[in-house]
C-alpha atoms as a PDB file:
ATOM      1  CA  UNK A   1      24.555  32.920  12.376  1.00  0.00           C
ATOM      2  CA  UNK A   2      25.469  31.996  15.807  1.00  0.00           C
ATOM      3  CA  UNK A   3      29.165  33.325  16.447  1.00  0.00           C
ATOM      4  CA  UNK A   4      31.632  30.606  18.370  1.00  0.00           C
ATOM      5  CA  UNK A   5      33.758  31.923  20.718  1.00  0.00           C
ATOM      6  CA  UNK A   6      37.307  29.436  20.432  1.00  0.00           C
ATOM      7  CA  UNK A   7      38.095  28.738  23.799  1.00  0.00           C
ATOM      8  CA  UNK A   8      40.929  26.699  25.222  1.00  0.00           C
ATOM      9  CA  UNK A   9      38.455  23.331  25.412  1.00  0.00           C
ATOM     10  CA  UNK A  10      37.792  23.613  21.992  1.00  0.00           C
ATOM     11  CA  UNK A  11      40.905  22.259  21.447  1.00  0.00           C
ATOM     12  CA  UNK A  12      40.541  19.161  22.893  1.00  0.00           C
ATOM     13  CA  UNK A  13      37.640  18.564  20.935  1.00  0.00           C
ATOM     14  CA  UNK A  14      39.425  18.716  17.788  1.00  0.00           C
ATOM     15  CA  UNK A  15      43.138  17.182  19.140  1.00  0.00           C
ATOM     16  CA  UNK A  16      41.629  14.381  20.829  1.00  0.00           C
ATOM     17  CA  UNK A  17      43.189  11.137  19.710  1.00  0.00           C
ATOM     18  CA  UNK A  18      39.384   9.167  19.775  1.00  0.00           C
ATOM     19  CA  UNK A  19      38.177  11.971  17.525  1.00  0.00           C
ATOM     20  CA  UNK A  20      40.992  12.583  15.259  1.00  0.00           C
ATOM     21  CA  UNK A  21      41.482   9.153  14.089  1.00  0.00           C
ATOM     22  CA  UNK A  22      37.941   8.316  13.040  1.00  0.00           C
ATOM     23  CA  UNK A  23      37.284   9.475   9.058  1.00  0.00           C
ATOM     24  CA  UNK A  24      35.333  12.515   8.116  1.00  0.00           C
ATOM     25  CA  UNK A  25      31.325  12.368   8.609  1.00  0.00           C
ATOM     26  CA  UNK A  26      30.618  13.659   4.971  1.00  0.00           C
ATOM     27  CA  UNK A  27      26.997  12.270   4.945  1.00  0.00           C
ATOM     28  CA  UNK A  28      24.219  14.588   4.213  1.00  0.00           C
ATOM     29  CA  UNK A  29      22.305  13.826   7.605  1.00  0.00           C
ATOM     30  CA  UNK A  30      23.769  13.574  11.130  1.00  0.00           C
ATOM     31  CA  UNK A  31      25.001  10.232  12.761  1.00  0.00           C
ATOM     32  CA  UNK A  32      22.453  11.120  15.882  1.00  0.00           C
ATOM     33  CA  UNK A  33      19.712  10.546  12.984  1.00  0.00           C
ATOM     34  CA  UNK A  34      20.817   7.542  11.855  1.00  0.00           C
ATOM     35  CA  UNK A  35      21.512   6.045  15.211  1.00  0.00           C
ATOM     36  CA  UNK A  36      17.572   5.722  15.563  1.00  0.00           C
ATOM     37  CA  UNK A  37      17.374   5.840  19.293  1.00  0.00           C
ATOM     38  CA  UNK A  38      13.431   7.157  18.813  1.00  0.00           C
ATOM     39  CA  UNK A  39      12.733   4.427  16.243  1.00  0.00           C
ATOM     40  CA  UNK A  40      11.012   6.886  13.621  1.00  0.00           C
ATOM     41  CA  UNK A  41      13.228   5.625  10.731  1.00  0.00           C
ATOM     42  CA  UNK A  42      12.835   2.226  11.436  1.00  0.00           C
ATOM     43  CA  UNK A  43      11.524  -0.297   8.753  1.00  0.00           C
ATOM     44  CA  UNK A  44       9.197  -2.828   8.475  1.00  0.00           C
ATOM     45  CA  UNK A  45       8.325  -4.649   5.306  1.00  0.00           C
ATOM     46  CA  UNK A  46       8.088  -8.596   4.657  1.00  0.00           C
ATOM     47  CA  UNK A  47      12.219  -8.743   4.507  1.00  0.00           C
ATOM     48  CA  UNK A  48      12.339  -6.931   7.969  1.00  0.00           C
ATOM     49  CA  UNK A  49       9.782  -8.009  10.274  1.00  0.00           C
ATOM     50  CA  UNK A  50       9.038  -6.617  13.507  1.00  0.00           C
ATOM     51  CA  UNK A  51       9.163  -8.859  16.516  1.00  0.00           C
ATOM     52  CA  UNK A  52       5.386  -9.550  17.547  1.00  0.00           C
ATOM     53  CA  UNK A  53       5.505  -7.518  20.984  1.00  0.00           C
ATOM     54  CA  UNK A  54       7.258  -4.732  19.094  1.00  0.00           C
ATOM     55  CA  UNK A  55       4.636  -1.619  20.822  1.00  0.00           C
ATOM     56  CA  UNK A  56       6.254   1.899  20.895  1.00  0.00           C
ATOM     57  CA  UNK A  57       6.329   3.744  24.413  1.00  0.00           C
ATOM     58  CA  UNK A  58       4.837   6.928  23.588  1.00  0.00           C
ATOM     59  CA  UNK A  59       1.406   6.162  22.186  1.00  0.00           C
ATOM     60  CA  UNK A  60      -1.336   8.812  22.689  1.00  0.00           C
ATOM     61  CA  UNK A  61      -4.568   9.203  21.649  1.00  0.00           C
ATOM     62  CA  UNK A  62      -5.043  11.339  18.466  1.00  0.00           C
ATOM     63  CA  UNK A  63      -5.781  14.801  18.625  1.00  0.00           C
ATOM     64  CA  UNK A  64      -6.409  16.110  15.316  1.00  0.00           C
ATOM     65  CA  UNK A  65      -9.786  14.820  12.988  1.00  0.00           C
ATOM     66  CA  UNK A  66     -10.325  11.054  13.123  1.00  0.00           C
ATOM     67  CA  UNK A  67     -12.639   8.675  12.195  1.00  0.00           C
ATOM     68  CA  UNK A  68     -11.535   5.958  14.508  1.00  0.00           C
ATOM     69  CA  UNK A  69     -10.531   6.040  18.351  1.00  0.00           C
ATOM     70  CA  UNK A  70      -7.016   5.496  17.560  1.00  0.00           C
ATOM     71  CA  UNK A  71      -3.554   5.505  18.784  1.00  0.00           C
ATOM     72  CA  UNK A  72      -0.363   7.769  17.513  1.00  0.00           C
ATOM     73  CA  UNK A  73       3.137   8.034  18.790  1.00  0.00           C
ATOM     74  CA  UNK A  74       3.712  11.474  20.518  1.00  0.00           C
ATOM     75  CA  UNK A  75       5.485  13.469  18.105  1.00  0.00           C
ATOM     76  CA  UNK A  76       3.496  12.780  14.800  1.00  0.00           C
ATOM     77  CA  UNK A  77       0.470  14.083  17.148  1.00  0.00           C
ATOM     78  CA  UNK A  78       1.847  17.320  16.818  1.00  0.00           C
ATOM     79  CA  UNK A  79       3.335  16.778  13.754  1.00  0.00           C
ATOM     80  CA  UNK A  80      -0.459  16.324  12.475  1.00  0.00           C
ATOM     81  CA  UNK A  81      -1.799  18.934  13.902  1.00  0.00           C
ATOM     82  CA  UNK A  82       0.531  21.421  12.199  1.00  0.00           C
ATOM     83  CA  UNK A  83       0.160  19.712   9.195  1.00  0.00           C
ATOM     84  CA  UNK A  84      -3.727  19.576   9.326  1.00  0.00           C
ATOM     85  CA  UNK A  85      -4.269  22.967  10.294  1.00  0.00           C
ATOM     86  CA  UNK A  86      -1.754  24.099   7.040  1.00  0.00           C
ATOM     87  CA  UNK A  87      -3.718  22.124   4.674  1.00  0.00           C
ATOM     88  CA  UNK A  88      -7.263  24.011   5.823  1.00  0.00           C
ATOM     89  CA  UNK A  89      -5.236  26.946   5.407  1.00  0.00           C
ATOM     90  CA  UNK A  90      -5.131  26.052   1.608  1.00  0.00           C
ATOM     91  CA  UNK A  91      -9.078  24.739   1.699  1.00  0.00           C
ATOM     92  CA  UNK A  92      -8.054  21.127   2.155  1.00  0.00           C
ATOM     93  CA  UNK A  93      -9.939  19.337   5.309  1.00  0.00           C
ATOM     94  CA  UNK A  94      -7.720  15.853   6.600  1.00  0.00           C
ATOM     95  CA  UNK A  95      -8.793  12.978   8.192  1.00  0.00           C
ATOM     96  CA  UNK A  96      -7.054  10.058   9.804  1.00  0.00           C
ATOM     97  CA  UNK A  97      -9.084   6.568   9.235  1.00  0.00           C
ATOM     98  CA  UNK A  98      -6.203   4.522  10.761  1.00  0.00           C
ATOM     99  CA  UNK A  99      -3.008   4.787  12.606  1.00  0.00           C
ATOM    100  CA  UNK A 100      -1.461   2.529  15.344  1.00  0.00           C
ATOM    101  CA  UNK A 101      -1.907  -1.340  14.525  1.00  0.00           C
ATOM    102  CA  UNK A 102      -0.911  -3.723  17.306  1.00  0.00           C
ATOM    103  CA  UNK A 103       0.700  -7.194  15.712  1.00  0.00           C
ATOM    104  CA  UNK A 104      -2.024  -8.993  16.652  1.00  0.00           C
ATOM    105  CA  UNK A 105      -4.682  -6.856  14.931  1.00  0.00           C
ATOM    106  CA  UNK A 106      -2.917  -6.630  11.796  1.00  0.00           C
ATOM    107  CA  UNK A 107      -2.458 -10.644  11.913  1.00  0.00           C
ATOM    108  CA  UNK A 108      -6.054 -10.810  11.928  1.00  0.00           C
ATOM    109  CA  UNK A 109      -6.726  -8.446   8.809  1.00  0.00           C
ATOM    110  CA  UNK A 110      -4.136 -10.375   6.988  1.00  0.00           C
ATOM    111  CA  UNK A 111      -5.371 -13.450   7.433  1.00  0.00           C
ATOM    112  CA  UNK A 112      -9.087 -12.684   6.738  1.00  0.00           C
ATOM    113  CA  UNK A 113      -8.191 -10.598   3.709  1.00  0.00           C
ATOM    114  CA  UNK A 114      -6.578 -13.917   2.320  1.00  0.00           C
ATOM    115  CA  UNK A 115      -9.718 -15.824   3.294  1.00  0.00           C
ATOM    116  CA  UNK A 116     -11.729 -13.167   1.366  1.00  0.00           C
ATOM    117  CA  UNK A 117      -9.155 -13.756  -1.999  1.00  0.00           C
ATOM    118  CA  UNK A 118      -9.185 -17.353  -1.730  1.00  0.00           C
ATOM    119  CA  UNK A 119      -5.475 -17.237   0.085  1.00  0.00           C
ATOM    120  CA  UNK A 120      -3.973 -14.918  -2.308  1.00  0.00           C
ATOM    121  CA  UNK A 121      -2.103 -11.898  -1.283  1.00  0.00           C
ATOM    122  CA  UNK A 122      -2.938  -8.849  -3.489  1.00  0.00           C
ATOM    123  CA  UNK A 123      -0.723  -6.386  -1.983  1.00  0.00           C
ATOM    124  CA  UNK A 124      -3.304  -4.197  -0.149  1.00  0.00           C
ATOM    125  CA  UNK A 125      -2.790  -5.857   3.687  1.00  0.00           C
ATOM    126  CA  UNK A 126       0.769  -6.080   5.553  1.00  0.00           C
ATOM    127  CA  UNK A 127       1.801  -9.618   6.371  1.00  0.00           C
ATOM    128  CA  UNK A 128       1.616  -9.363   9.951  1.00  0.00           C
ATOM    129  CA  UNK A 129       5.188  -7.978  11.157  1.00  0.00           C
ATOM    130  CA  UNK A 130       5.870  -6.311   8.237  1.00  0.00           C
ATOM    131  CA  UNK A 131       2.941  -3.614   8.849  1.00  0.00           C
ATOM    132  CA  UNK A 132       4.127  -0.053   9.060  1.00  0.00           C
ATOM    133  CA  UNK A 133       1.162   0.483  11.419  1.00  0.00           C
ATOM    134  CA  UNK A 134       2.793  -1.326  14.222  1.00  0.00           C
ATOM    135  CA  UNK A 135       5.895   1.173  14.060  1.00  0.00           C
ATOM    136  CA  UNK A 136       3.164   3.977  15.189  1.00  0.00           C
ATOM    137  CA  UNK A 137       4.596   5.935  12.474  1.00  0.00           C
ATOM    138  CA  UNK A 138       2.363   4.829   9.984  1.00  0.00           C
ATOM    139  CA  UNK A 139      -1.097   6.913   9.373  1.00  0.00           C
ATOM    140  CA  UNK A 140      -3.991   6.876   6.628  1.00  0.00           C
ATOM    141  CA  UNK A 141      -5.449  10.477   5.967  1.00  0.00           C
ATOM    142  CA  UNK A 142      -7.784  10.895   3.690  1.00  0.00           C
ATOM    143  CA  UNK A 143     -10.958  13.389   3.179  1.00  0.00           C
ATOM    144  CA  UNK A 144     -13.825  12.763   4.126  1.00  0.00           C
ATOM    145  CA  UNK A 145     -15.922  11.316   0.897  1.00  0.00           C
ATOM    146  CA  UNK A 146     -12.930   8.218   0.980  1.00  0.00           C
ATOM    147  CA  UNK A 147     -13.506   7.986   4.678  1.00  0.00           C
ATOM    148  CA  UNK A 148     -17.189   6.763   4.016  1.00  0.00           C
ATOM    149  CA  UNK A 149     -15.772   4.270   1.743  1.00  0.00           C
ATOM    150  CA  UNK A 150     -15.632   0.906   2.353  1.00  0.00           C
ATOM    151  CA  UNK A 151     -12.165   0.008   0.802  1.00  0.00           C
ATOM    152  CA  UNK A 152      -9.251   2.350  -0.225  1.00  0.00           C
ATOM    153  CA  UNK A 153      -7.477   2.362  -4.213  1.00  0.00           C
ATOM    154  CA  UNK A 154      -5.175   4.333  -5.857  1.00  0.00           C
ATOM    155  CA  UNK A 155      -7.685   6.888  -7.109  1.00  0.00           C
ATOM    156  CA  UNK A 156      -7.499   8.785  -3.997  1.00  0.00           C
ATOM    157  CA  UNK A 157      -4.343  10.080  -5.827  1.00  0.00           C
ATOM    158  CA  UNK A 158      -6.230  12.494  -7.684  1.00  0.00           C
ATOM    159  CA  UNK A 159      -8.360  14.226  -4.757  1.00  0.00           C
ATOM    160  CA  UNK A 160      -7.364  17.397  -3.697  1.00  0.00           C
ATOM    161  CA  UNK A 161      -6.207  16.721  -0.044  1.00  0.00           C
ATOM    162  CA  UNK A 162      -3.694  13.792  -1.996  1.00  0.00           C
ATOM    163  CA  UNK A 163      -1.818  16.242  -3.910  1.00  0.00           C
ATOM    164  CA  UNK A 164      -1.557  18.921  -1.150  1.00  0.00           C
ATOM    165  CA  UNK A 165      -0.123  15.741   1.125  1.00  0.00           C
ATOM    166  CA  UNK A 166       2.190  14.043  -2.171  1.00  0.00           C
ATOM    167  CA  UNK A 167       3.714  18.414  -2.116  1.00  0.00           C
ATOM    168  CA  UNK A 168       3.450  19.678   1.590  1.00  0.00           C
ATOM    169  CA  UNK A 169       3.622  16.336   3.881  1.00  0.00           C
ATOM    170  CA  UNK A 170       7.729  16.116   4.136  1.00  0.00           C
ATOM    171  CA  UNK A 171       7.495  19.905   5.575  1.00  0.00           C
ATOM    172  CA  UNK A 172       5.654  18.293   8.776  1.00  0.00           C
ATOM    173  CA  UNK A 173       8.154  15.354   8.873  1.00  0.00           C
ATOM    174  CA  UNK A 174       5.951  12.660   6.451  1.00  0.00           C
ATOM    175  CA  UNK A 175       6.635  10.317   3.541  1.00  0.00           C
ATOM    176  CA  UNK A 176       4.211   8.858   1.397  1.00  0.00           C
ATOM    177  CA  UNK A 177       5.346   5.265   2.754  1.00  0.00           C
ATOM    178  CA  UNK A 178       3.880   3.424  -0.308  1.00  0.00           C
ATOM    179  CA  UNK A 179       5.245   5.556  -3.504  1.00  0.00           C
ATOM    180  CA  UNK A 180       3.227   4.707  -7.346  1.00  0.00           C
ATOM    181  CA  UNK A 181       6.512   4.195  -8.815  1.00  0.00           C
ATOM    182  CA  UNK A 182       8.296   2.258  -5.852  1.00  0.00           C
ATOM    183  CA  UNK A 183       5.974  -0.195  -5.670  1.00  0.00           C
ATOM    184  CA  UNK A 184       8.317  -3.105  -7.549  1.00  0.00           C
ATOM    185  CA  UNK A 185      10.555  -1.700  -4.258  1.00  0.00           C
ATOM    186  CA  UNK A 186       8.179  -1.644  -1.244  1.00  0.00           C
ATOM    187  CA  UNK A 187       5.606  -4.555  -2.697  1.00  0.00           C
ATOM    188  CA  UNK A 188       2.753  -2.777  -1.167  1.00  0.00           C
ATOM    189  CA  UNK A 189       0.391  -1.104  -3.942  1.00  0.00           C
ATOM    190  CA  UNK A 190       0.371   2.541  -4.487  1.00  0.00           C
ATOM    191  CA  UNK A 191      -1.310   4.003  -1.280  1.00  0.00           C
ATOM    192  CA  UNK A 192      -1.314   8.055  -1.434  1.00  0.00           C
ATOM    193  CA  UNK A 193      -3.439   8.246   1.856  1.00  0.00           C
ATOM    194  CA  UNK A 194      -0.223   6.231   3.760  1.00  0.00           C
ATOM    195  CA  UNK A 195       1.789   8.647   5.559  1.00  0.00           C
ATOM    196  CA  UNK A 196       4.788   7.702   7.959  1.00  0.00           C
ATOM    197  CA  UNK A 197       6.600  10.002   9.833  1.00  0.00           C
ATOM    198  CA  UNK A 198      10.198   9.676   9.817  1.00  0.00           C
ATOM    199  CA  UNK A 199      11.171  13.447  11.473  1.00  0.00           C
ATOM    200  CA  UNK A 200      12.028  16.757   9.568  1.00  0.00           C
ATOM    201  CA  UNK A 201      15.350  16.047   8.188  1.00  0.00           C
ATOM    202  CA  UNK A 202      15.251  12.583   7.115  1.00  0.00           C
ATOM    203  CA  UNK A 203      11.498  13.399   5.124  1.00  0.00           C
ATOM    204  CA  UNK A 204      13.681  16.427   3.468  1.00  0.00           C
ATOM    205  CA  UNK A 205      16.104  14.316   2.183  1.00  0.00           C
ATOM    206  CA  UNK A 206      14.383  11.342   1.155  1.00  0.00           C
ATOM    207  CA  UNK A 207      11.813  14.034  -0.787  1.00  0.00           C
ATOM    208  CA  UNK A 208      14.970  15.543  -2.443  1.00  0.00           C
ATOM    209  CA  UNK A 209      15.963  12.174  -3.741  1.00  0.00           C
ATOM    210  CA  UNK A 210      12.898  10.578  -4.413  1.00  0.00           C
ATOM    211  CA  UNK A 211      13.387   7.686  -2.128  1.00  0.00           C
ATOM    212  CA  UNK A 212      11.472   5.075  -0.679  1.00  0.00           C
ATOM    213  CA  UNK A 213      11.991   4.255   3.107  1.00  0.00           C
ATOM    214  CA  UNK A 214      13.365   0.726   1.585  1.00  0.00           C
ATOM    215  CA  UNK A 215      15.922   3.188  -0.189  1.00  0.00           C
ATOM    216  CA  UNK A 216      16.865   5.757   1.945  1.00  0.00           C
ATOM    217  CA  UNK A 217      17.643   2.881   4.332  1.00  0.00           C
ATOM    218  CA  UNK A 218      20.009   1.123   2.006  1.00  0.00           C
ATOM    219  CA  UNK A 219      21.588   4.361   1.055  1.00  0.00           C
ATOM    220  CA  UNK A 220      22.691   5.253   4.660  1.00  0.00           C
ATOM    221  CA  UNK A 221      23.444   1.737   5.362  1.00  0.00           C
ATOM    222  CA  UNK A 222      25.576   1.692   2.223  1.00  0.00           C
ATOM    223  CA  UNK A 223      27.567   4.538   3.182  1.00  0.00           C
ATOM    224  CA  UNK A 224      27.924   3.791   7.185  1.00  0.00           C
ATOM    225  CA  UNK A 225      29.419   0.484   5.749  1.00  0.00           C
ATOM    226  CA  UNK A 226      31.967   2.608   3.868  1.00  0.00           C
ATOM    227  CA  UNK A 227      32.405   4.530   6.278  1.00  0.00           C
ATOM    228  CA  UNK A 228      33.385   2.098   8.510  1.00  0.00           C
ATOM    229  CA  UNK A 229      35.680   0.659   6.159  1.00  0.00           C
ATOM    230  CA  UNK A 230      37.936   3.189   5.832  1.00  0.00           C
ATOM    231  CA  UNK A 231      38.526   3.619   9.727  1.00  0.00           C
ATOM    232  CA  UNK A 232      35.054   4.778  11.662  1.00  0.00           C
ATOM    233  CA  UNK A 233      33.361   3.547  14.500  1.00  0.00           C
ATOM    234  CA  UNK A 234      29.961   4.346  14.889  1.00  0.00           C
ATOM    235  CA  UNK A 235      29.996   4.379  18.722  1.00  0.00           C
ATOM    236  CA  UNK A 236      32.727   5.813  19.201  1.00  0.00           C
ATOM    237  CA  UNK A 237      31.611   8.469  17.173  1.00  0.00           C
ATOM    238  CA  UNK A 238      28.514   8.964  18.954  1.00  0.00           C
ATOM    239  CA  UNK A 239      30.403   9.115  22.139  1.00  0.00           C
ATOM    240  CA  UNK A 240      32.289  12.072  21.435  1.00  0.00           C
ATOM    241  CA  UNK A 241      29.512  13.906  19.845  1.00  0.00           C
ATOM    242  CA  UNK A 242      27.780  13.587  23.174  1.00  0.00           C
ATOM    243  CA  UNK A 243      30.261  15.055  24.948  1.00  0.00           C
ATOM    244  CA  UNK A 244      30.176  17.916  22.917  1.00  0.00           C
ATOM    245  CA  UNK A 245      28.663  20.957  24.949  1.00  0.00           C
ATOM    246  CA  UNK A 246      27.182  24.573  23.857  1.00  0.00           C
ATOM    247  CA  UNK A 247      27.169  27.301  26.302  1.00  0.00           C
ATOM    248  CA  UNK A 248      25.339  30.296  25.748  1.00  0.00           C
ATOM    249  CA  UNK A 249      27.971  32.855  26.599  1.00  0.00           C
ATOM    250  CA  UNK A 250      26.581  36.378  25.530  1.00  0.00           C
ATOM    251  CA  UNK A 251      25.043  37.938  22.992  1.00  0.00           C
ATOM    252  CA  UNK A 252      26.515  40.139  19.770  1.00  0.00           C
ATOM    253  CA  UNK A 253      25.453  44.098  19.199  1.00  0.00           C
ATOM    254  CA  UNK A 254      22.774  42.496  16.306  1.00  0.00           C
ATOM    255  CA  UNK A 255      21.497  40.199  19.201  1.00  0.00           C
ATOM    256  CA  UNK A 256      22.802  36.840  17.927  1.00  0.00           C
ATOM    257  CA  UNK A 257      23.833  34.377  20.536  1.00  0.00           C
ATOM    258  CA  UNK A 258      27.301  33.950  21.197  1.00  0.00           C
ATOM    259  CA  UNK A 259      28.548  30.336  22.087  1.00  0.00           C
ATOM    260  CA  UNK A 260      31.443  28.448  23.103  1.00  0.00           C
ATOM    261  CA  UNK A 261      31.400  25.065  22.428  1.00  0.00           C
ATOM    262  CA  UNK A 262      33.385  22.444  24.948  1.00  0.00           C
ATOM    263  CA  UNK A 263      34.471  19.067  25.169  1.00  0.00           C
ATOM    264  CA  UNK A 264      33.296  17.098  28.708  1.00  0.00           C
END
């Protein structure tokens, strides 16, 4: 572990009036997370609607095996790609059928999907808003047999590539958005091909607990709210975190960084 040199600034990190009065941070993941500044735990879902020029900044092409000429926000490019070339490793081959959904688009699949069901919604298109394709987040991967097919159903659950994704996809950062037993929760139907990225730590936890993203956000919501209760402010908070900086001062006989950590 990195060894921290105590140096005269620490002290005003820890005596400072702002950051002594605000209640211990006790929950699992780190404020900085939660703050959602890059928008990757951000919901959508017919209670929480996104506006309809909602577009993320960072959308790329795709790099890694697709079916369609489609768009991806930066970091789950290279989040795929380390998770596609892991799951050849273990003899499974991914596709991507569909990832970045402008409002627009998914207004128009909505609407002729209830034209096609005589104006019922079965569950299998986002009302437009509500789609986590807009977020940029949202991906379908599948292999390549279901890519050929014309419409998607819960049997893809027992493929192969599924499993390895329903075991291995929260080491690269994904959720399966659209869980078999959350679906009184998210009221989309089971969809085991429906990745969303929401980064390394937050896809750790919310695999530890078994959440859905309609969960994990009422859980840190929940305790933010209690947090706040008994004293905190969030931006203040954030504030002084920022402020906090690590300087590489030397390095140990074992060749472990040494660092001193100072307040601005």
């Amino acid at each position: 572990m990195k060894k921290i040199l105590l140096a005269g600034l620490m002290l005003l990190l820890f005596c400072s009036s702002a950051w002594a009065e605000q209640p211990e941070w006790t929950y699992p993941l780190e404020p900085e997370i939660l703050a959602n500044t890059e928008g990757y735990i951000t919901l959508a879902n017919k209670d929480v609607l996104l506006d309809e020029d909602y577009e993320p900044q960072d959308l790329e092409k795709l790099k890694v095996r697709n079916v369609v000429d489609d768009l991806v926000r930066e970091e789950v490019n290279d989040a795929l790609e380390a998770m596609f070339a892991a799951a050849e490793e273990d003899g499974c081959k991914l596709y991507v059928k569909s990832a970045y959904r402008s409002y627009q688009t998914q207004h128009t699949m909505y609407f002729n999907r209830l034209e096609k069901n005589n104006g019922k919604d079965d569950g299998w298109v986002s009302y437009p808003g509500a789609s986590d394709h807009q977020t940029g987040l949202g991906i379908d991967v599948l292999n390549y047999a279901w890519t050929k097919k014309e419409g998607m159903n819960e049997k893809f659950g027992l493929e192969e590539e599924a499993k390895w994704m329903a075991e291995h996809c929260w080491e690269y950062g994904f959720v399966i958005r659209y869980m078999e037993d959350k679906e009184d929760i998210t009221k989309i139907n089971y969809e085991p091909w429906h990745l969303r990225y929401v980064g390394l730590e937050v896809a750790r936890y919310m695999q530890e607990k078994h959440f859905s993203l309609e969960e994990f956000t009422e859980d840190w919501q929940i305790y933010l709210s209690d947090w706040e209760a008994q004293g905190g402010n969030f931006k203040e908070l954030l504030k002084e975190r920022a402020k906090i900086n690590v300087t590489v001062v030397g390095y140990s006989e074992d060749g472990e960084e040494e660092v001193m950590l100072s307040h601005w």
